[in-house]
PDB file of N, CA and C in Angstrom:
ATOM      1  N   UNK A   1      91.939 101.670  71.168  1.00  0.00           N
ATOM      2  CA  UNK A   1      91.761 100.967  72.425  1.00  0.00           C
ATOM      3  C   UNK A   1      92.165  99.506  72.210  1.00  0.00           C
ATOM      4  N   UNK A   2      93.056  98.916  72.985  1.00  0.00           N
ATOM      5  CA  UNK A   2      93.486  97.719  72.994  1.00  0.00           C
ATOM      6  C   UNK A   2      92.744  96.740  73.293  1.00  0.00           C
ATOM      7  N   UNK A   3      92.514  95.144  73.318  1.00  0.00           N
ATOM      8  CA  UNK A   3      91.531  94.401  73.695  1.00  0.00           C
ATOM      9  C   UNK A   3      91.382  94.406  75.077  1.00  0.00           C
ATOM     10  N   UNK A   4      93.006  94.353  75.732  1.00  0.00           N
ATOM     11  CA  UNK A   4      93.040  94.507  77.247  1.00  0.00           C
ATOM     12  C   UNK A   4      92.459  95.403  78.045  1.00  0.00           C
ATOM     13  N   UNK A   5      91.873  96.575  77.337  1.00  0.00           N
ATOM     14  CA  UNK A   5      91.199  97.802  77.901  1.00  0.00           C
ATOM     15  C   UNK A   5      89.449  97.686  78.287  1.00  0.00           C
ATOM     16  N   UNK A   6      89.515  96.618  76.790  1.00  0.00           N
ATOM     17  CA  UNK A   6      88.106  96.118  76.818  1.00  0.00           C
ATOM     18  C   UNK A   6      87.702  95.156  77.483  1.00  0.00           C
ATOM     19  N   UNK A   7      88.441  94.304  78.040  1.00  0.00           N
ATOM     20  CA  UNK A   7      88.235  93.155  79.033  1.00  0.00           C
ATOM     21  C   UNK A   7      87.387  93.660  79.915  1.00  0.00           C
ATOM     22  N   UNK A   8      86.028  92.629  80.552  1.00  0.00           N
ATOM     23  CA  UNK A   8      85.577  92.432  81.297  1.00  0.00           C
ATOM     24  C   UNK A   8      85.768  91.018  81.857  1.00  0.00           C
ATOM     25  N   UNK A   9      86.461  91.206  83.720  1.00  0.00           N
ATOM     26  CA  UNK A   9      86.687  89.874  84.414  1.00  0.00           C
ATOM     27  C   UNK A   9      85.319  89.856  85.130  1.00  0.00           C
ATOM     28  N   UNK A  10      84.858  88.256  85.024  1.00  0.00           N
ATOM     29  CA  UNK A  10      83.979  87.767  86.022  1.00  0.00           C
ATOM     30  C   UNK A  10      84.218  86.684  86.655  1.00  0.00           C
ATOM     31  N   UNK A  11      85.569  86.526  87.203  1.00  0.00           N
ATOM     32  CA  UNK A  11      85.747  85.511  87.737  1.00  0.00           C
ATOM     33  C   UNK A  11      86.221  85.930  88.783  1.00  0.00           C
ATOM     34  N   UNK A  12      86.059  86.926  89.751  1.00  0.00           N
ATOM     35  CA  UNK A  12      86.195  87.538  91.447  1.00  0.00           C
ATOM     36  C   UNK A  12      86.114  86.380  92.076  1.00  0.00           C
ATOM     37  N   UNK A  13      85.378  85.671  91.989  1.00  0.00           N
ATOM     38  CA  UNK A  13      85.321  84.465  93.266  1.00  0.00           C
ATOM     39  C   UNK A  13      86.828  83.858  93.198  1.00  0.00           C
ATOM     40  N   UNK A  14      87.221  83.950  92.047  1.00  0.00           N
ATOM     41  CA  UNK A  14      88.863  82.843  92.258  1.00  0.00           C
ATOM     42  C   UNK A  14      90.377  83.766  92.479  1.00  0.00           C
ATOM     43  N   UNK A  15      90.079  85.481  92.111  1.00  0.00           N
ATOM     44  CA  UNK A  15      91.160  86.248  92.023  1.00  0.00           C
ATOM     45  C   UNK A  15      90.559  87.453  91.873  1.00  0.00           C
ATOM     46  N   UNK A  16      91.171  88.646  91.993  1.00  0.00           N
ATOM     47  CA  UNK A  16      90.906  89.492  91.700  1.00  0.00           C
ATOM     48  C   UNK A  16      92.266  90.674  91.992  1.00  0.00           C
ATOM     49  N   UNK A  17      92.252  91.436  90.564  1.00  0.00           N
ATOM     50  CA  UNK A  17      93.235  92.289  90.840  1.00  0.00           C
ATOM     51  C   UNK A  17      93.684  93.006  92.533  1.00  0.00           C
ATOM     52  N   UNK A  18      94.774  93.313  92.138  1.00  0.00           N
ATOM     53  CA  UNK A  18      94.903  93.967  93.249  1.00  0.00           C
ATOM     54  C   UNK A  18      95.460  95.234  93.255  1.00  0.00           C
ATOM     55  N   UNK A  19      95.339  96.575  93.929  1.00  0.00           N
ATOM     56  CA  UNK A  19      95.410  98.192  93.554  1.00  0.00           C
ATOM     57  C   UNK A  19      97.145  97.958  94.070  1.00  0.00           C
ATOM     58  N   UNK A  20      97.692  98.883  92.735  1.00  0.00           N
ATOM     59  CA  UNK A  20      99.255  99.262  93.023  1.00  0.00           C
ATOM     60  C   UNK A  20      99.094  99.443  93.867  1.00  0.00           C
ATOM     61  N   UNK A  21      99.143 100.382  94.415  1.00  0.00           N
ATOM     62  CA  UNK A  21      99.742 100.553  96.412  1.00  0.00           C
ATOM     63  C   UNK A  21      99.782  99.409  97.022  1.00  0.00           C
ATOM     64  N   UNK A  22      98.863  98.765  97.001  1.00  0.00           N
ATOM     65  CA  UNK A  22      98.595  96.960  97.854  1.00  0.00           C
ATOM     66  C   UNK A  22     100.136  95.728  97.002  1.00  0.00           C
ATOM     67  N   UNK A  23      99.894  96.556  96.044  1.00  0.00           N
ATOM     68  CA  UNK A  23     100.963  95.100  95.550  1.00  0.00           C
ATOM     69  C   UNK A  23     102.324  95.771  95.711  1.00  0.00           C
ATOM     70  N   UNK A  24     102.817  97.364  95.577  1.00  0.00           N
ATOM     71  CA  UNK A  24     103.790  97.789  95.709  1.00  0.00           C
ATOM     72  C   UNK A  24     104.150  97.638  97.422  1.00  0.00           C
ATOM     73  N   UNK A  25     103.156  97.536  98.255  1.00  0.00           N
ATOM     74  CA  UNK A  25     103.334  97.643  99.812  1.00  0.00           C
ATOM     75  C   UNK A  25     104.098  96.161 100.194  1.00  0.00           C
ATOM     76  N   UNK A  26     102.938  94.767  99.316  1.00  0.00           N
ATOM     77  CA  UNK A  26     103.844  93.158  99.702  1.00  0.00           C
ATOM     78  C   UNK A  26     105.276  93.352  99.294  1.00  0.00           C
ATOM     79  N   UNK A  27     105.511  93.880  98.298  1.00  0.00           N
ATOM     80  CA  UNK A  27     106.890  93.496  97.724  1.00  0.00           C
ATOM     81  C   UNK A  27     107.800  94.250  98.559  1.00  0.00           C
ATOM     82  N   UNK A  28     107.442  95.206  99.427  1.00  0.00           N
ATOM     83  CA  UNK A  28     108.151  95.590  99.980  1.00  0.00           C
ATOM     84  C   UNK A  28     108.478  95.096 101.399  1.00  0.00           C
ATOM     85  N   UNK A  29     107.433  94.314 101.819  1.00  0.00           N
ATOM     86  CA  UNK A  29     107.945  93.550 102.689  1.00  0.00           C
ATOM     87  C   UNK A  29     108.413  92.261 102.578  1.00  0.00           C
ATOM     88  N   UNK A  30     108.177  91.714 101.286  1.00  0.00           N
ATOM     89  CA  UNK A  30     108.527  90.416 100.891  1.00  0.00           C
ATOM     90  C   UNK A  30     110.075  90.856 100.649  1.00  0.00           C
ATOM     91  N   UNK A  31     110.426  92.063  99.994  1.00  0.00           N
ATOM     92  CA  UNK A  31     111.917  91.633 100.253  1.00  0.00           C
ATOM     93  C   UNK A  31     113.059  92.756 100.741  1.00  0.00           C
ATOM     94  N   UNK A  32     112.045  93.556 101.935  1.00  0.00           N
ATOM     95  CA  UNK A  32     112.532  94.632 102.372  1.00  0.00           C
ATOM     96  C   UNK A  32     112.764  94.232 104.021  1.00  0.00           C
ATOM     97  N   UNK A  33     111.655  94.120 104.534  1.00  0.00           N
ATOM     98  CA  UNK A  33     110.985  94.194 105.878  1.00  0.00           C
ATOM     99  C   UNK A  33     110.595  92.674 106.480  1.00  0.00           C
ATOM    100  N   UNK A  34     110.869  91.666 105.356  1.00  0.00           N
ATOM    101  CA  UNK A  34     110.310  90.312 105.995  1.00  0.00           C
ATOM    102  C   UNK A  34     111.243  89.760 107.087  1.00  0.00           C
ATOM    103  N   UNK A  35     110.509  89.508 108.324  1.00  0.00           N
ATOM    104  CA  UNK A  35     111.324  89.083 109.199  1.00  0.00           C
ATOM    105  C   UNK A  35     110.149  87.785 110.224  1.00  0.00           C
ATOM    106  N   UNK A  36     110.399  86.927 110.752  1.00  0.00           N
ATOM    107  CA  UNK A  36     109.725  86.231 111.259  1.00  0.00           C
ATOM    108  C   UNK A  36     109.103  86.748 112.843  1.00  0.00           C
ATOM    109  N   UNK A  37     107.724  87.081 112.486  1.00  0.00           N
ATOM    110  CA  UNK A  37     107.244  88.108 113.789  1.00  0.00           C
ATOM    111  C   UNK A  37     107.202  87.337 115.125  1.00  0.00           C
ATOM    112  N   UNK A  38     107.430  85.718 115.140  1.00  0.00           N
ATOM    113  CA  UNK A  38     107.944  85.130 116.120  1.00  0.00           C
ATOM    114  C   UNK A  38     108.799  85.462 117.173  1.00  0.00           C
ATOM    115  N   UNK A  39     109.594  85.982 116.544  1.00  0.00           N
ATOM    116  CA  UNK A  39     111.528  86.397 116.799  1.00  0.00           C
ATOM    117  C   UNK A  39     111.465  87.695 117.733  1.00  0.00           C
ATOM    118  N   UNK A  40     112.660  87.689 118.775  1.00  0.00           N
ATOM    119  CA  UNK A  40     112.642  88.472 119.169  1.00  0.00           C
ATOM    120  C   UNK A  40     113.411  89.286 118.830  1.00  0.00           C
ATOM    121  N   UNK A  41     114.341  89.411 117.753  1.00  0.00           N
ATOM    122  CA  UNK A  41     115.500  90.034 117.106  1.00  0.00           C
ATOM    123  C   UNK A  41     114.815  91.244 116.283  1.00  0.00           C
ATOM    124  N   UNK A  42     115.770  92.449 116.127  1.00  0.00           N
ATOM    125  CA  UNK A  42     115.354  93.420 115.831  1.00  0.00           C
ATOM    126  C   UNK A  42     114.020  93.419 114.669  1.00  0.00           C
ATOM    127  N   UNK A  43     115.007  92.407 113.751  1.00  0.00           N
ATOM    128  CA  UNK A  43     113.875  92.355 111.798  1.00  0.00           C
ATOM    129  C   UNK A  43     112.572  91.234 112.911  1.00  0.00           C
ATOM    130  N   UNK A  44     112.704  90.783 113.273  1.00  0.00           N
ATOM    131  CA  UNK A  44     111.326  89.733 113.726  1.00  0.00           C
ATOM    132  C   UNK A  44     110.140  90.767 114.890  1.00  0.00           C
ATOM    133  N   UNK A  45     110.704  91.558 115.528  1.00  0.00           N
ATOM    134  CA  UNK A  45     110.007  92.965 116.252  1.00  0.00           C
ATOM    135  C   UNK A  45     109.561  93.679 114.941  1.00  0.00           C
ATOM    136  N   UNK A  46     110.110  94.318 114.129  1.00  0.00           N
ATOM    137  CA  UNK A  46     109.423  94.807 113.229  1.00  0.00           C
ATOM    138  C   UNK A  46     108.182  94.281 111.923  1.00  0.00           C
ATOM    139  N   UNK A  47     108.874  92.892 112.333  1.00  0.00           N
ATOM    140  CA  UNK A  47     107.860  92.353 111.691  1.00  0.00           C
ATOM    141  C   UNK A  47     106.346  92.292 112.205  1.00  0.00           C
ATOM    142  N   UNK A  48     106.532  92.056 113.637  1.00  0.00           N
ATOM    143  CA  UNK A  48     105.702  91.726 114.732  1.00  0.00           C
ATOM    144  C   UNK A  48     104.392  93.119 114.274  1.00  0.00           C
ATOM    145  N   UNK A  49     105.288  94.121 114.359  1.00  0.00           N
ATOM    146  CA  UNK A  49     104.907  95.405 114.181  1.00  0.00           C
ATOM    147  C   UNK A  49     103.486  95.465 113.135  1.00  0.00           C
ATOM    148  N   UNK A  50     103.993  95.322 111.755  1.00  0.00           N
ATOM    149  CA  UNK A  50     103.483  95.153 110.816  1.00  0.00           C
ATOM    150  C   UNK A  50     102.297  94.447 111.032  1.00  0.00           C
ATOM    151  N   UNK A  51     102.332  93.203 111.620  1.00  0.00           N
ATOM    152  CA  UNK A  51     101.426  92.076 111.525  1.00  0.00           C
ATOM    153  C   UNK A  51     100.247  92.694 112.659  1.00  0.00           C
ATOM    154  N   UNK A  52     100.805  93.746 112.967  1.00  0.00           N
ATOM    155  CA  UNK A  52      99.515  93.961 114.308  1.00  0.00           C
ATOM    156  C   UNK A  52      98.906  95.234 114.247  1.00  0.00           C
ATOM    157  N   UNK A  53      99.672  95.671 113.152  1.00  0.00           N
ATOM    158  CA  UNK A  53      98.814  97.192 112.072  1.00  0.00           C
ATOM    159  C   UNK A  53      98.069  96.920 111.340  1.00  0.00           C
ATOM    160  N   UNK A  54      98.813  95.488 110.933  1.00  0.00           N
ATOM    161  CA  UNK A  54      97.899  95.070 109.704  1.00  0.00           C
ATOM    162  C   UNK A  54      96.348  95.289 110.558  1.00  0.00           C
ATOM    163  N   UNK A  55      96.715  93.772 111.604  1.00  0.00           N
ATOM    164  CA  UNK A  55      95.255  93.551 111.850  1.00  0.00           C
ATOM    165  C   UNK A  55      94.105  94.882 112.788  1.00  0.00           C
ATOM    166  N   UNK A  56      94.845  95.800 113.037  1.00  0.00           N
ATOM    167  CA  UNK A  56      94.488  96.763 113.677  1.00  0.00           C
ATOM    168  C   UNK A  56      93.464  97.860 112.710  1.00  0.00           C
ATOM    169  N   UNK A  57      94.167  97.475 111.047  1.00  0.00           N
ATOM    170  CA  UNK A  57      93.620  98.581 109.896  1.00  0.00           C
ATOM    171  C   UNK A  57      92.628  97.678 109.753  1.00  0.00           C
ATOM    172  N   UNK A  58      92.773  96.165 109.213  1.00  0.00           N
ATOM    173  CA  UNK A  58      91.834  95.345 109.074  1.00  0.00           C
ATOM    174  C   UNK A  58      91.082  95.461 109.958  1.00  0.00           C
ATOM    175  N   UNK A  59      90.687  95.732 111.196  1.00  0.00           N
ATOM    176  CA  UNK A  59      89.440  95.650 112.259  1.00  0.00           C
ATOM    177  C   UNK A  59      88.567  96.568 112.241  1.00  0.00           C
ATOM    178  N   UNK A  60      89.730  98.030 111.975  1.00  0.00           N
ATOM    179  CA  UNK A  60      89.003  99.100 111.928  1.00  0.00           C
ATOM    180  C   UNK A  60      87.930  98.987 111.139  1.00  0.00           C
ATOM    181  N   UNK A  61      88.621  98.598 109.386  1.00  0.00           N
ATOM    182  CA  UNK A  61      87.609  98.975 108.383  1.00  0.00           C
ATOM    183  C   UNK A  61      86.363  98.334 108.415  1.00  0.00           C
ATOM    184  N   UNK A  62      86.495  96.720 109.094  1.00  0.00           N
ATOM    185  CA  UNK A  62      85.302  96.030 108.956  1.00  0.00           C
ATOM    186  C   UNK A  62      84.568  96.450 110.379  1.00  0.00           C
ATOM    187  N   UNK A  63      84.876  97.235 111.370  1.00  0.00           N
ATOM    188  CA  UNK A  63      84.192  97.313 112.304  1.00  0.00           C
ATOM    189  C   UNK A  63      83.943  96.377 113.389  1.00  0.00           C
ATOM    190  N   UNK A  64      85.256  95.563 113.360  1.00  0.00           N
ATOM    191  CA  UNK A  64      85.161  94.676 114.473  1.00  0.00           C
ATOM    192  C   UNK A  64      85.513  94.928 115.410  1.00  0.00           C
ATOM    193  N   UNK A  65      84.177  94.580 116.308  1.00  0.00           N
ATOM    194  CA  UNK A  65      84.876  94.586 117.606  1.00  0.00           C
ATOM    195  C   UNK A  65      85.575  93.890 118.820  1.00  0.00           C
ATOM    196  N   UNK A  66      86.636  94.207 119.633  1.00  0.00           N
ATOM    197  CA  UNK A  66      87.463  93.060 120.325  1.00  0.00           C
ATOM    198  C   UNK A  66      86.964  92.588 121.092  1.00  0.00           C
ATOM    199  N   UNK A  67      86.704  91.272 121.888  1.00  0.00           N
ATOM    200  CA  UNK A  67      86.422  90.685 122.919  1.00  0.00           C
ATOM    201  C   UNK A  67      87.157  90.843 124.410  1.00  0.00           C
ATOM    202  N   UNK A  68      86.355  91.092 125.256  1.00  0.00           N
ATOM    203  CA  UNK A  68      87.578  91.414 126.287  1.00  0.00           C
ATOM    204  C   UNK A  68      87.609  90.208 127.600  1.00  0.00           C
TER     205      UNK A  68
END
């Protein structure tokens, strides 16, 4: 067993790993899918897209609810 196996982090408050899928998902929009969700041009609509799934998964999980 390597030392790296044995590591224990306690420093969560400043960083904390993040699960492959989550870091394989940014990079893919950092240099796949990034488009300015401002825009009305095709890559800036899809971006738009993204940014409103995001917050749509994000609401779900924490259980927020919308104001109307």
């Amino acid at each position: 067993m390597s030392l790296i196996e044995k590591e224990v982090y306690l420093d969560n408050s400043a960083t904390t790993p993040v699960l492959p899928e989550i870091a394989n998902r940014i990079c893919l929009v950092m240099t796949k899918e990034f488009g300015n969700p401002s825009s009305l041009h095709n890559r800036g609509l899809a971006a738009e897209n993204l940014v409103t799934e995001a917050r749509k998964s994000i609401g779900q999980t924490l259980e927020i609810r919308r104001k109307r």
